[in-house]
C-alpha atoms as a PDB file:
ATOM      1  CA  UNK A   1     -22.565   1.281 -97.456  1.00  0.00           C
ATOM      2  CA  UNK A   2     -20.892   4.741 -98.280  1.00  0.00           C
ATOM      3  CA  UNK A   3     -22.874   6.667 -99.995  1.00  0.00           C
ATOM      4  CA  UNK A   4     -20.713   9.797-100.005  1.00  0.00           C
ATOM      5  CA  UNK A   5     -18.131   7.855-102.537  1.00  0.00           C
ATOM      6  CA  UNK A   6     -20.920   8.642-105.064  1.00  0.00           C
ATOM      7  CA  UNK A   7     -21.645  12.111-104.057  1.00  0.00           C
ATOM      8  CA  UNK A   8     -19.256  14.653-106.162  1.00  0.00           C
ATOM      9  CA  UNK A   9     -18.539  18.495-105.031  1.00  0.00           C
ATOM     10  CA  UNK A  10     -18.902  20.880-107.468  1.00  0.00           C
ATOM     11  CA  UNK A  11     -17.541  24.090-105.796  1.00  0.00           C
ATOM     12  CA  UNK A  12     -18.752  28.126-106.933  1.00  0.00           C
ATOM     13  CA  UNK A  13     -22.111  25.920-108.808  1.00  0.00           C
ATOM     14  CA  UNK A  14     -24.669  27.178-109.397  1.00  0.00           C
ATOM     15  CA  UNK A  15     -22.708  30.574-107.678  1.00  0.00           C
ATOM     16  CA  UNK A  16     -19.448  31.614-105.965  1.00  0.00           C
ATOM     17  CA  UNK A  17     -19.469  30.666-102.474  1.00  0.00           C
ATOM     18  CA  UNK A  18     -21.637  27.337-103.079  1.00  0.00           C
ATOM     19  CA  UNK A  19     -20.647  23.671-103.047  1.00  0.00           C
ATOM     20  CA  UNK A  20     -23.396  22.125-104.969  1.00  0.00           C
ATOM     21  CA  UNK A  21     -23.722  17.894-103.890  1.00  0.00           C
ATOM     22  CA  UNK A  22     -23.766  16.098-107.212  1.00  0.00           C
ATOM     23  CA  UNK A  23     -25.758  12.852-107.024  1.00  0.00           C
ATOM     24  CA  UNK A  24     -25.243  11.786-110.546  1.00  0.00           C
ATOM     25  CA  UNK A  25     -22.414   9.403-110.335  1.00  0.00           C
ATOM     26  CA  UNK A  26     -24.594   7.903-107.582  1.00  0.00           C
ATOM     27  CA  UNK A  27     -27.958   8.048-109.971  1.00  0.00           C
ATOM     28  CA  UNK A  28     -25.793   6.699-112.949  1.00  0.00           C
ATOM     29  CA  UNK A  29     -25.071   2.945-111.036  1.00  0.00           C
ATOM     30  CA  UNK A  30     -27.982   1.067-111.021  1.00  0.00           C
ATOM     31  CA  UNK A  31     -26.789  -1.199-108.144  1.00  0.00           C
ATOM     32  CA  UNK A  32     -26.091   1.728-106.355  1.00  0.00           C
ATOM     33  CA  UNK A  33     -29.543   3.228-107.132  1.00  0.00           C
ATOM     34  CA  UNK A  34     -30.956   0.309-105.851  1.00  0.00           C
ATOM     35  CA  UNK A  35     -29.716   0.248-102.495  1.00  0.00           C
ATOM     36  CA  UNK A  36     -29.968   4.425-102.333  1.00  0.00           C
ATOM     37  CA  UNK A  37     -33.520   3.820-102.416  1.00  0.00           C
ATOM     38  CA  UNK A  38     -33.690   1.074 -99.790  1.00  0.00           C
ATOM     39  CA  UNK A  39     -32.115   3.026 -97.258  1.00  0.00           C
ATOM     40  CA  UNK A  40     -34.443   5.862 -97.660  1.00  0.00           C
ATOM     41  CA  UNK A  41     -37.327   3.535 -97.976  1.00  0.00           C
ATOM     42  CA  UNK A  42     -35.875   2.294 -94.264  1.00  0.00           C
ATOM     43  CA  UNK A  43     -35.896   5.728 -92.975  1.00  0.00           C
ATOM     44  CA  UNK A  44     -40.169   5.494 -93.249  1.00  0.00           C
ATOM     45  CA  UNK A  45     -39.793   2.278 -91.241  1.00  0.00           C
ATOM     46  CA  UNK A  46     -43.457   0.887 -91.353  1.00  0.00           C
ATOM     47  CA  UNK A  47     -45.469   4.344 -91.594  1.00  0.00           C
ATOM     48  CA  UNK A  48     -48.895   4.341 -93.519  1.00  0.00           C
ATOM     49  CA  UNK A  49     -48.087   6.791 -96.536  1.00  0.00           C
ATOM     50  CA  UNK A  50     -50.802   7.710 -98.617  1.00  0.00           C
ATOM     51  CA  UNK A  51     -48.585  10.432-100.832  1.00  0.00           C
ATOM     52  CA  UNK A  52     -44.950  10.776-101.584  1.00  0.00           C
ATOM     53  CA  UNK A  53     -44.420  14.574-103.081  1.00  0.00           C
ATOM     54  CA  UNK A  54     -41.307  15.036-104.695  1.00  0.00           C
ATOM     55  CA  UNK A  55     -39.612  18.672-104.575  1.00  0.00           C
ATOM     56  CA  UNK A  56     -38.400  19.931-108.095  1.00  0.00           C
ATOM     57  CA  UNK A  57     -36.280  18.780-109.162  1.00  0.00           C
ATOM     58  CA  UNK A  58     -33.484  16.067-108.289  1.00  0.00           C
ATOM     59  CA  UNK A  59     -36.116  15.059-105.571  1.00  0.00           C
ATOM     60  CA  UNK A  60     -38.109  13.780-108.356  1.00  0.00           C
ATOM     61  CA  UNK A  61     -35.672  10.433-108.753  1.00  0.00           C
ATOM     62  CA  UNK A  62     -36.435   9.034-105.805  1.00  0.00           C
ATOM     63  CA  UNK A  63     -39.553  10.239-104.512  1.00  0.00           C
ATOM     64  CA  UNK A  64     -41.161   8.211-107.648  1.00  0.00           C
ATOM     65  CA  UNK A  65     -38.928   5.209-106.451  1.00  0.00           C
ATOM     66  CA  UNK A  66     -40.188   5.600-103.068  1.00  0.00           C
ATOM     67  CA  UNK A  67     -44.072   6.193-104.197  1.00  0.00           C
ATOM     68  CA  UNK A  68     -43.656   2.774-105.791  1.00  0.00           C
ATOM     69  CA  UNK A  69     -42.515   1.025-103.249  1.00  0.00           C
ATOM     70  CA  UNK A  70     -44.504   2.061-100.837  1.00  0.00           C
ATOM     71  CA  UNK A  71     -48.245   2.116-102.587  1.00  0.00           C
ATOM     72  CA  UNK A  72     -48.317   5.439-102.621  1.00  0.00           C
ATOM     73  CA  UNK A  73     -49.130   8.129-105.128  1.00  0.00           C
ATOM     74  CA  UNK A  74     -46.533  10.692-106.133  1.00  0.00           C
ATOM     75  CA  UNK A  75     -47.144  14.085-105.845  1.00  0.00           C
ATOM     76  CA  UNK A  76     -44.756  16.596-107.829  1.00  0.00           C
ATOM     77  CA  UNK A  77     -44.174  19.928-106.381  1.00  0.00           C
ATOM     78  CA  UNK A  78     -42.870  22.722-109.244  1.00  0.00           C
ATOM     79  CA  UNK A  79     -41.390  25.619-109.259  1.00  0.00           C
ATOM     80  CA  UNK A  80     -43.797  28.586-110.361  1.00  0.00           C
ATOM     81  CA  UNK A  81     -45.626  27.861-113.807  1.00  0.00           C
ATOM     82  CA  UNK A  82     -44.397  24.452-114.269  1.00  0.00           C
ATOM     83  CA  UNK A  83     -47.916  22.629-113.490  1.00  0.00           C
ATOM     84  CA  UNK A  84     -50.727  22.695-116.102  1.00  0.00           C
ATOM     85  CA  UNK A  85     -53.690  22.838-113.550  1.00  0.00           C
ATOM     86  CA  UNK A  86     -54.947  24.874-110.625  1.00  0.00           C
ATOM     87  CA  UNK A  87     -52.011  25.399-107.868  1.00  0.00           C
ATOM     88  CA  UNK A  88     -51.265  26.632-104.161  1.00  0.00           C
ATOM     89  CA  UNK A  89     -48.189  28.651-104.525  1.00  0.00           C
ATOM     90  CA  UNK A  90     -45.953  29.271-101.673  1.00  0.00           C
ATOM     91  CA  UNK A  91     -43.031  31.542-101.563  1.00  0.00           C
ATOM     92  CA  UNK A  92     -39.614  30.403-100.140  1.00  0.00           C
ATOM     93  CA  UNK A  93     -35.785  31.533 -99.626  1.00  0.00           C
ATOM     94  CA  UNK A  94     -33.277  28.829-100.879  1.00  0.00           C
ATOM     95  CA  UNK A  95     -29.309  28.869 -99.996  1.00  0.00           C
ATOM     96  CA  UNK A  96     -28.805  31.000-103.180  1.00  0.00           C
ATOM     97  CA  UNK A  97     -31.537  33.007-103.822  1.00  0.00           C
ATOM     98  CA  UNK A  98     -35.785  33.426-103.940  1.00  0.00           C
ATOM     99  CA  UNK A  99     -38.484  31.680-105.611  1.00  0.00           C
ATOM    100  CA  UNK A 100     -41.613  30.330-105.321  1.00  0.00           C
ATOM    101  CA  UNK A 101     -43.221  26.601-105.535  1.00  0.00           C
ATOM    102  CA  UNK A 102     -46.583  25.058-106.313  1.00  0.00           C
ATOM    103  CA  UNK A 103     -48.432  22.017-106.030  1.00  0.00           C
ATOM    104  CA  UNK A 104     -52.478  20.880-107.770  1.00  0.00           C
ATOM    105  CA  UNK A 105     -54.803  21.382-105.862  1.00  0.00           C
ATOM    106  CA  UNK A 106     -56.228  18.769-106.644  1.00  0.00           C
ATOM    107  CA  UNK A 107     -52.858  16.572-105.460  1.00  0.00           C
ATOM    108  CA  UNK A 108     -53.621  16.209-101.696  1.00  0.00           C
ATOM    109  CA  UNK A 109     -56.811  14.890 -99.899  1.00  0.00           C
ATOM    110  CA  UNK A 110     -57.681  15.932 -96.586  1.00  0.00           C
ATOM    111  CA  UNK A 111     -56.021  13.515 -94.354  1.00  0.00           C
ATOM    112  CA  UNK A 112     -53.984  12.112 -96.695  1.00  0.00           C
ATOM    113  CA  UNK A 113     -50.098  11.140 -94.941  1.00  0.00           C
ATOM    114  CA  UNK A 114     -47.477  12.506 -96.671  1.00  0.00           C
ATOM    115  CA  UNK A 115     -44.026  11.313 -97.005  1.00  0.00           C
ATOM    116  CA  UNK A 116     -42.030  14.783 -98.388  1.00  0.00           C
ATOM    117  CA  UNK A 117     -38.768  13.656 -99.818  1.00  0.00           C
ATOM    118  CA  UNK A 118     -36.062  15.865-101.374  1.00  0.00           C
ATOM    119  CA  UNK A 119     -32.207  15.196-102.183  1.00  0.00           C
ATOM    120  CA  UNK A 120     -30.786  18.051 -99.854  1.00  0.00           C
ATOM    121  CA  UNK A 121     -31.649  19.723 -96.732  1.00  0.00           C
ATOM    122  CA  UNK A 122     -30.202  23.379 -96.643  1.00  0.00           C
ATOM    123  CA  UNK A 123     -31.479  26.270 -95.467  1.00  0.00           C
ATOM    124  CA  UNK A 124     -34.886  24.295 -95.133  1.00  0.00           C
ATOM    125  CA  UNK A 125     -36.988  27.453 -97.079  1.00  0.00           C
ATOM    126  CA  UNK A 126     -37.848  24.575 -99.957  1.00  0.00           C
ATOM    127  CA  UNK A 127     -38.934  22.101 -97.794  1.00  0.00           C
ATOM    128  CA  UNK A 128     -40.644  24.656 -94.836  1.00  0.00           C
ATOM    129  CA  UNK A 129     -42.700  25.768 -97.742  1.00  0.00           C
ATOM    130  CA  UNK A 130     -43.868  22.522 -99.146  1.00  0.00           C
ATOM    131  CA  UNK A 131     -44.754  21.305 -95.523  1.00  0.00           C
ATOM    132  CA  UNK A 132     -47.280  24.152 -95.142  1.00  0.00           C
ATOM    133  CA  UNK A 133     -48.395  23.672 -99.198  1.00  0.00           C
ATOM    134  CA  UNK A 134     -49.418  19.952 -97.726  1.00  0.00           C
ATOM    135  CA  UNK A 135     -51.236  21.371 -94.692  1.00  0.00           C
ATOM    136  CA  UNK A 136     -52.911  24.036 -96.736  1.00  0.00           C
ATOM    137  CA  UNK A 137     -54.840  21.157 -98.798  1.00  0.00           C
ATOM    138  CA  UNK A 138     -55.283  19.106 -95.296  1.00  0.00           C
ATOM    139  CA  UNK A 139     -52.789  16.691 -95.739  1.00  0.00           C
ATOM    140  CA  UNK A 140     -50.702  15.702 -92.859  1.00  0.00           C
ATOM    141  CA  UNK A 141     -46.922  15.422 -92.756  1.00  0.00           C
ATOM    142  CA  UNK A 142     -45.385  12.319 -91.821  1.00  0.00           C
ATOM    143  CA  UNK A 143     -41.833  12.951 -92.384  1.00  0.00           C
ATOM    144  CA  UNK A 144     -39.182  14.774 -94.261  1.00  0.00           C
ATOM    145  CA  UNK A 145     -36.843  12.710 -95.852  1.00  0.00           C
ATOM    146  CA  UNK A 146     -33.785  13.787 -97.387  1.00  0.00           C
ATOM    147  CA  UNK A 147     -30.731  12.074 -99.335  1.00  0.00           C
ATOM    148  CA  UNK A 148     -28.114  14.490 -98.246  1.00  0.00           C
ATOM    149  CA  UNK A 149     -28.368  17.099 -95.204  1.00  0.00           C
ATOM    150  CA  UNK A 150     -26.257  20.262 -94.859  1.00  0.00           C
ATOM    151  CA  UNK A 151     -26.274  20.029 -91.154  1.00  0.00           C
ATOM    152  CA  UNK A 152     -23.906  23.680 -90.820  1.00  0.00           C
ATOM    153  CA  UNK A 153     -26.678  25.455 -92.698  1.00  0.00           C
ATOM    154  CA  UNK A 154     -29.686  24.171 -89.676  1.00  0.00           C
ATOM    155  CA  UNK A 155     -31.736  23.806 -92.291  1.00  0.00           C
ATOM    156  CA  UNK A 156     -33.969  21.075 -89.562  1.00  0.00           C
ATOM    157  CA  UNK A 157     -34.453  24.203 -87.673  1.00  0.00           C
ATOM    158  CA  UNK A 158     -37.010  25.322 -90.203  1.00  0.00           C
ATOM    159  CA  UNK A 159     -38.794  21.956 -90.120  1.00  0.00           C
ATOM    160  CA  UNK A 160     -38.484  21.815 -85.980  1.00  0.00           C
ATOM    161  CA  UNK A 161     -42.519  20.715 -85.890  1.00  0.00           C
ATOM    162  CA  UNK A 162     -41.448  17.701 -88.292  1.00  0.00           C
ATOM    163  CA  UNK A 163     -39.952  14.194 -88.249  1.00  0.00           C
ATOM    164  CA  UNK A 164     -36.882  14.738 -90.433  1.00  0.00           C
ATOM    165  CA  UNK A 165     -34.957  11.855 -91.722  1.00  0.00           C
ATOM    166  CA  UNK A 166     -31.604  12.086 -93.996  1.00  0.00           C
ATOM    167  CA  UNK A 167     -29.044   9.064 -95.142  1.00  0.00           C
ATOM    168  CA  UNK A 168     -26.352  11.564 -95.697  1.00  0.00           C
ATOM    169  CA  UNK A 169     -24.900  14.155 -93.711  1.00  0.00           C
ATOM    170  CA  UNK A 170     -22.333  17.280 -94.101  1.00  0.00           C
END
C-alpha cells in the first residue's frame, strides 16, 4: 500500500523554509484510515503495551486508534496549559521553533510499557522530551512509533536509546 499518495506537501506552512506533511486526505478515507492504523499497529508486533500516549496534536488520531486496539489506555501529552490537572512539564526544540509539553501525573504508573506514537519524526525535540516525561513518572518506553519520518532532519538521533518505528519515510 502507498501511503505517500495520501500525504500532501504544503510548502513555507506553518513558516518559510518548511514543508509541512499533510495527513488529511489520508485521515479523510475511511478505508484508508483503516489500513493506516493496521500498519502501525504491525510495527508493535506482539509487545505488551500498557499505555499508548499520543503527542499533541495530529498524534492524537491514531494513538486513540492504536490504544483501542491494543487494550491499552491512552495517554494525551499537551502542549503547556492544555491539561486540567497536575502535570510534568518538559521543555523541547521543534523544527520551527520552542515550546514546552506536559503530561498528568497521574497518567503513567511505575512500570507501566508505553507505546509513544506521533505522526512525524523531525528534529526528535517533541518526542526526546516525551520519552523522558514517561521515565520521569516510571514508565518504561517500548517504542516510538511514527506515521511519517523526516529521515534528512536525524531526528532518530535524539531517540538513539529507543526502538523507533515509522511507516513512512522522507
Amino acid at each position: 500500500m502507498n501511503f505517500k499518495e495520501y500525504i500532501r506537501d504544503i510548502k513555507d506552512f506553518p513558516k518559510q523554509g518548511i514543508v509541512f506533511k499533510d495527513i488529511t486526505p489520508l485521515l479523510n478515507n475511511a478505508e484508508i484510515l483503516e489500513k493506516t492504523a493496521n500498519a502501525l499497529l504491525n510495527l508493535v508486533k506482539d509487545q505488551k503495551i500498557d499505555k499508548v500516549v499520543g503527542m499533541e496534536s495530529r498524534g492524537f488520531f491514531f494513538a486513540t486508534l492504536l490504544a483501542t486496539k491494543l487494550n491499552a489506555g491512552f495517554v494525551p501529552v499537551r502542549k503547556k496549559g492544555k491539561l486540567p490537572f497536575n502535570v510534568l512539564s518538559k521543555p523541547y526544540s521543534l523544527e520551527y521553533g520552542e515550546d514546552a509539553l506536559e503530561i498528568h501525573t497521574d497518567a503513567i504508573k511505575k512500570g507501566d510499557r508505553v507505546l509513544i506514537h506521533d505522526d512525524v519524526l523531525a528534529t526528535g525535540g517533541t518526542a526526546k522530551a516525551v520519552c523522558e516525561l514517561i521515565e520521569e513518572l516510571g514508565g518504561e518506553v517500548v517504542q516510538c512509533n511514527f506515521l511519517i519520518e523526516l529521515d534528512f532532519l536525524n531526528g532518530k538521533d535524539k531517540i538513539a536509546n529507543y526502538t523507533v518505528a515509522s511507516l513512512l519515510h522522507y
